[in-house]
C-alpha atoms as a PDB file:
ATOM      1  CA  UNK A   1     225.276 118.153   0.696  1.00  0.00           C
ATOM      2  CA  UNK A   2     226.344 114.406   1.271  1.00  0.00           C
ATOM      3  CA  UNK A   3     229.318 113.634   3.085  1.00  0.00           C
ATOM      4  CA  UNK A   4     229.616 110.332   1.820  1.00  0.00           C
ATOM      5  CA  UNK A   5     230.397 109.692  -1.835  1.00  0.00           C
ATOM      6  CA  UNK A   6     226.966 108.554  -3.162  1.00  0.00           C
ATOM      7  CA  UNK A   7     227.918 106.844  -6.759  1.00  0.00           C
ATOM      8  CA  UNK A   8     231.016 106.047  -8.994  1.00  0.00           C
ATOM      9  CA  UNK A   9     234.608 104.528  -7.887  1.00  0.00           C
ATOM     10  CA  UNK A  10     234.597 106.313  -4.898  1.00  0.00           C
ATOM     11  CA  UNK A  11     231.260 105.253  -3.659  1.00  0.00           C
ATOM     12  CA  UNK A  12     231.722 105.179   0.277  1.00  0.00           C
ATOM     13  CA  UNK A  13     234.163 107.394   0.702  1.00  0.00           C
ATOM     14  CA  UNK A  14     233.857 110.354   3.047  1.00  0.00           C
ATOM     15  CA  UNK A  15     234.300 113.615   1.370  1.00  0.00           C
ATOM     16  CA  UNK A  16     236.787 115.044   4.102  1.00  0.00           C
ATOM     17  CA  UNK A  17     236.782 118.714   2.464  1.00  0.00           C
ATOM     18  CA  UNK A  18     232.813 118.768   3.272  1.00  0.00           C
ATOM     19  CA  UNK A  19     233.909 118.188   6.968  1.00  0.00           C
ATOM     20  CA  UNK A  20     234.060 120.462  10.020  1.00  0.00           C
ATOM     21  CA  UNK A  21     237.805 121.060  10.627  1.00  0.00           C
ATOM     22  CA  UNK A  22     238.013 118.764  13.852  1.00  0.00           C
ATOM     23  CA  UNK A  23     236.784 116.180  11.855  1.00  0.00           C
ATOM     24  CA  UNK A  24     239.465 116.741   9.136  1.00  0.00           C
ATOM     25  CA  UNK A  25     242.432 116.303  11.525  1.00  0.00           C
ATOM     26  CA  UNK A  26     240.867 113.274  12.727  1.00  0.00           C
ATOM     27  CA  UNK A  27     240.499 109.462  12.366  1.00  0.00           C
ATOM     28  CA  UNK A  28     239.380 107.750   9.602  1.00  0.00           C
ATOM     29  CA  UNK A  29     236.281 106.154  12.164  1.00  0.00           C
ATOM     30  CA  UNK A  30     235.368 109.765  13.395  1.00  0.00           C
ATOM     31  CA  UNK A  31     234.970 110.818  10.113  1.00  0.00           C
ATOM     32  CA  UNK A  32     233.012 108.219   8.868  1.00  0.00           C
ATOM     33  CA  UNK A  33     231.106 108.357  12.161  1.00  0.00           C
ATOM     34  CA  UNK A  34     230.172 112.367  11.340  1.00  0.00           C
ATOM     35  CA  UNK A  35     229.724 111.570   7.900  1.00  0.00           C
ATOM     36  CA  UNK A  36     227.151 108.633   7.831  1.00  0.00           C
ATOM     37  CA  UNK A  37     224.762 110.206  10.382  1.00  0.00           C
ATOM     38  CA  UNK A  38     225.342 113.571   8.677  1.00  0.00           C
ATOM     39  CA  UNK A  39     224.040 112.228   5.345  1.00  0.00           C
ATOM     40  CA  UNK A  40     221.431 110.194   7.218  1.00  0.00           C
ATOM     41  CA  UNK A  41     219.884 112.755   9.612  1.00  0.00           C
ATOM     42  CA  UNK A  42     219.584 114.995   6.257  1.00  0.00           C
ATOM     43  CA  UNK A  43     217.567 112.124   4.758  1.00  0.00           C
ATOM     44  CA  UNK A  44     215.665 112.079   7.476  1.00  0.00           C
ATOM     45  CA  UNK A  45     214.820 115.518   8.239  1.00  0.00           C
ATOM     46  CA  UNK A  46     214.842 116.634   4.565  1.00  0.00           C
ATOM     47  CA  UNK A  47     211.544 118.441   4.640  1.00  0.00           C
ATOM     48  CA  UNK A  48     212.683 119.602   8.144  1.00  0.00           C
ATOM     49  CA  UNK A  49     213.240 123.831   8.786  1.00  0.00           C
ATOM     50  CA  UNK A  50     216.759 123.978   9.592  1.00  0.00           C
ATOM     51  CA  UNK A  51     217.823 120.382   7.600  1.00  0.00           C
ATOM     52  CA  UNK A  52     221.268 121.518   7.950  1.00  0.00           C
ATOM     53  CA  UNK A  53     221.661 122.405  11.178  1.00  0.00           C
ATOM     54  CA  UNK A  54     219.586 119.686  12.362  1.00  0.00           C
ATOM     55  CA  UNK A  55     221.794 117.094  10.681  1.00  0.00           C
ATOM     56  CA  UNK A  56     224.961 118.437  12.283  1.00  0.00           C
ATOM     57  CA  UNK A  57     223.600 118.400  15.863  1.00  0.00           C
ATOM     58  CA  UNK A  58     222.624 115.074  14.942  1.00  0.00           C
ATOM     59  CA  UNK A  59     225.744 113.904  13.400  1.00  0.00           C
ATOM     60  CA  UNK A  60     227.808 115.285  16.545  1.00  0.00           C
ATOM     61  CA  UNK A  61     225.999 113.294  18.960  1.00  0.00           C
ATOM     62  CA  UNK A  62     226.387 110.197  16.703  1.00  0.00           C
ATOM     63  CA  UNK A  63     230.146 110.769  17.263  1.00  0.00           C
ATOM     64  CA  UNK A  64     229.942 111.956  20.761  1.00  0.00           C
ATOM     65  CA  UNK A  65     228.756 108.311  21.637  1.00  0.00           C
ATOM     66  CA  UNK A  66     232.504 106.510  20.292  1.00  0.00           C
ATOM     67  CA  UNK A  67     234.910 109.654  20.286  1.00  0.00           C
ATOM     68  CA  UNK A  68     235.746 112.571  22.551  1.00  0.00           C
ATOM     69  CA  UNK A  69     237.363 115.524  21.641  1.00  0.00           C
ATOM     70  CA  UNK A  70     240.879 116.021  22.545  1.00  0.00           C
ATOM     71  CA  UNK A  71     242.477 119.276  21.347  1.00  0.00           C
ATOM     72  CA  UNK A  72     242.051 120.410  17.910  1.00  0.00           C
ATOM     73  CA  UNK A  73     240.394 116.772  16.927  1.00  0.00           C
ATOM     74  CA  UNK A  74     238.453 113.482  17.893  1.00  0.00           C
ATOM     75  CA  UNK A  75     239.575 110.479  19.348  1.00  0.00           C
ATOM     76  CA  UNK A  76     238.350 107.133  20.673  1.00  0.00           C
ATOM     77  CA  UNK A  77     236.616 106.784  23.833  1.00  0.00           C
ATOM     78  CA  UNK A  78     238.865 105.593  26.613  1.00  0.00           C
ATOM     79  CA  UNK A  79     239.042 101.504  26.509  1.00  0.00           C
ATOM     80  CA  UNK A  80     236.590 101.581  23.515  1.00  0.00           C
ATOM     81  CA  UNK A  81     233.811 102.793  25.852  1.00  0.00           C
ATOM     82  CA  UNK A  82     230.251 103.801  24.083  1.00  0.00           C
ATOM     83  CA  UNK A  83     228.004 106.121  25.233  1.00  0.00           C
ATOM     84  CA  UNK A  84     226.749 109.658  25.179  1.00  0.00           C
ATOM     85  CA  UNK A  85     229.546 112.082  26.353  1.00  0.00           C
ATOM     86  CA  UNK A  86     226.935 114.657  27.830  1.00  0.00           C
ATOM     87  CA  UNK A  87     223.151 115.094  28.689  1.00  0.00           C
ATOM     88  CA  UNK A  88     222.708 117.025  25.478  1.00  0.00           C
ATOM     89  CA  UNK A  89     224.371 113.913  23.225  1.00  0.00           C
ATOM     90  CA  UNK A  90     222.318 112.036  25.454  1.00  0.00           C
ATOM     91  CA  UNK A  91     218.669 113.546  23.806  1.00  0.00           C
ATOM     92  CA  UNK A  92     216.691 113.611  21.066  1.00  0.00           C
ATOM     93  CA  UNK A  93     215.960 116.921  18.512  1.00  0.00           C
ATOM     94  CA  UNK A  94     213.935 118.708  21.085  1.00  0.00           C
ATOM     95  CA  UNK A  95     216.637 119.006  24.087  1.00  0.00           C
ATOM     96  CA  UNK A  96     217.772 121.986  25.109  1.00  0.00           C
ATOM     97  CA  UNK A  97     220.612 120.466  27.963  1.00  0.00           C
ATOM     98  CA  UNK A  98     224.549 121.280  28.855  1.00  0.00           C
ATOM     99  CA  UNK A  99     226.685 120.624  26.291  1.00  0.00           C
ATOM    100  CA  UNK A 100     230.500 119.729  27.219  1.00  0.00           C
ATOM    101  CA  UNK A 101     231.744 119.999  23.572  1.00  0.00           C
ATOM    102  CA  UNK A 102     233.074 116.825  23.258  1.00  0.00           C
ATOM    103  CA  UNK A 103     234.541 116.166  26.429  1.00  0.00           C
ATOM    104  CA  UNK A 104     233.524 113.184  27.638  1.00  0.00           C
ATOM    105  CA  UNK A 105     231.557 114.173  30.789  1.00  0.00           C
ATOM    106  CA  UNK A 106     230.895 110.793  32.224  1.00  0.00           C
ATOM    107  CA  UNK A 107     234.984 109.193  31.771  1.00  0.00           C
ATOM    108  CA  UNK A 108     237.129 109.161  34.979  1.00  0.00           C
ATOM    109  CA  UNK A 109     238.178 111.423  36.809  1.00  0.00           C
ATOM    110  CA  UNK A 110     241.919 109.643  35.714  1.00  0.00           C
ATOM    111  CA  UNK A 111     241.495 109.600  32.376  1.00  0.00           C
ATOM    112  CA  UNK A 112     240.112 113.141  32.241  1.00  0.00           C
ATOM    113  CA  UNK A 113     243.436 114.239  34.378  1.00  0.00           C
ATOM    114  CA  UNK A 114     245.425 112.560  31.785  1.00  0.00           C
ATOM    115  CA  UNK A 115     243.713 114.562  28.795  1.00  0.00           C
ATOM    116  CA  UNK A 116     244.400 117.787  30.748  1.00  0.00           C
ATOM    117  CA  UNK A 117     248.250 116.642  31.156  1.00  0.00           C
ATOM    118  CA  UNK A 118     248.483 116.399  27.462  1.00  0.00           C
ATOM    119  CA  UNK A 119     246.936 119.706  26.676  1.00  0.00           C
ATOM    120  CA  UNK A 120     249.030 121.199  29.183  1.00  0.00           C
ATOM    121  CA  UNK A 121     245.755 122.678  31.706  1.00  0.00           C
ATOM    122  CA  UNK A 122     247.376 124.434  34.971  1.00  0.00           C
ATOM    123  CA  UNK A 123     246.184 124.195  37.841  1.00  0.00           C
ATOM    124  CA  UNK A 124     244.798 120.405  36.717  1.00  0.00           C
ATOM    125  CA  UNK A 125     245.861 118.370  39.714  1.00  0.00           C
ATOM    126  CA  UNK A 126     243.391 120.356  42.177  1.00  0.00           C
ATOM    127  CA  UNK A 127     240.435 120.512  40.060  1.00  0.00           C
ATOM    128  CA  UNK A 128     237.817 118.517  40.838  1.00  0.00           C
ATOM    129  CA  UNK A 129     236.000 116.341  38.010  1.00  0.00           C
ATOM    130  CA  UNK A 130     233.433 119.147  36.934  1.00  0.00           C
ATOM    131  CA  UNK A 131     235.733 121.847  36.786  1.00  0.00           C
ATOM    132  CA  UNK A 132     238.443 119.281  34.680  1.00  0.00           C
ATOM    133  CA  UNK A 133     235.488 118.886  32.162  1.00  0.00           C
ATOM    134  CA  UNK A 134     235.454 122.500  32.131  1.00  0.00           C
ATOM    135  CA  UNK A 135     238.846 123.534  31.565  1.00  0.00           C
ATOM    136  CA  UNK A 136     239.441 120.902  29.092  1.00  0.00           C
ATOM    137  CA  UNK A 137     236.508 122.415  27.061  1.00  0.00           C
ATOM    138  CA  UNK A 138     238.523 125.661  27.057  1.00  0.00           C
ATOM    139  CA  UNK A 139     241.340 123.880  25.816  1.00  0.00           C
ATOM    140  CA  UNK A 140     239.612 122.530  23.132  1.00  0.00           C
ATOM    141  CA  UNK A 141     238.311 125.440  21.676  1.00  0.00           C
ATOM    142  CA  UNK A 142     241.630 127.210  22.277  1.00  0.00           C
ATOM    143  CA  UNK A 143     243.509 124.330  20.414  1.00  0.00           C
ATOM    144  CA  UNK A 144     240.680 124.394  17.540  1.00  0.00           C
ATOM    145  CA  UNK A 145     241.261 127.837  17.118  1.00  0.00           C
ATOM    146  CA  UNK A 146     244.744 127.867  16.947  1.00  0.00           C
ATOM    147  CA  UNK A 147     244.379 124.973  14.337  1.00  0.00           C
ATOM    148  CA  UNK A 148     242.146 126.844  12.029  1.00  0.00           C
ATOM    149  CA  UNK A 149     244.784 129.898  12.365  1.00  0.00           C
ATOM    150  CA  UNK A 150     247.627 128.199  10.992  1.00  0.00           C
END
């Protein structure tokens, strides 16, 4: 299903219920982001096996290049940085490489500290750079989950 509002007044306009719940507690620009390639990569791969799935790998490493996740939602790169966040964001269809969730594998070691201060990760200020990717993957998915609790 389109994520983007095909026709009528609201042509344009992202269709936030058809979103994954990250995406709903996020930015306007994330959305969008998600949304465009979503709708795009289905276009593409229509006649694909797995269109669906396909299109949402696809649509998370669209956003994976401008936002990283940070808790229970997306956010802007640090310093409006592009790029992939991991080596999986980083391929095409056929890759089969890690995956960091959102975390943006390849910001500083600072900024990455910083993240893990606001989530609250223990232990943070002896971890080295891999195992603060790590841990702030865990707190991710333990902040998603709580989200979709409540």
């Amino acid at each position: 299903m389109a994520m983007v509002r095909k026709t009528g007044k609201d042509a344009g306009e992202v269709r936030e219920e058809e979103l994954p719940s990250t995406l709903q507690r996020s930015g306007e620009k994330a959305q969008a982001t998600f949304a465009k390639a979503h709708d795009s990569a289905e276009e593409t791969y229509a006649d694909a096996p797995n269109t669906e799935e396909r299109a949402r790998r696809t649509a998370f490493a669209a956003l994976k290049h401008t936002h990283e996740k940070v808790g229970d939602h997306w956010e802007p790169k640090e310093g409006g940085r592009k790029g992939p966040s991991d080596p999986q964001a980083a391929g095409g269809a056929d890759t089969d490489r890690p995956t960091a969730g959102g975390v943006d594998e390849s910001a500083t070691k600072e900024h990455l500290l910083e993240l893990a201060r606001r989530l609250d990760v223990p232990g943070r200020s002896t971890m080295s750079k891999d195992e603060l990717v790590e841990a702030l993957q865990k707190a991710n998915d333990r902040a998603t989950a709580a989200a979709r609790d409540r």
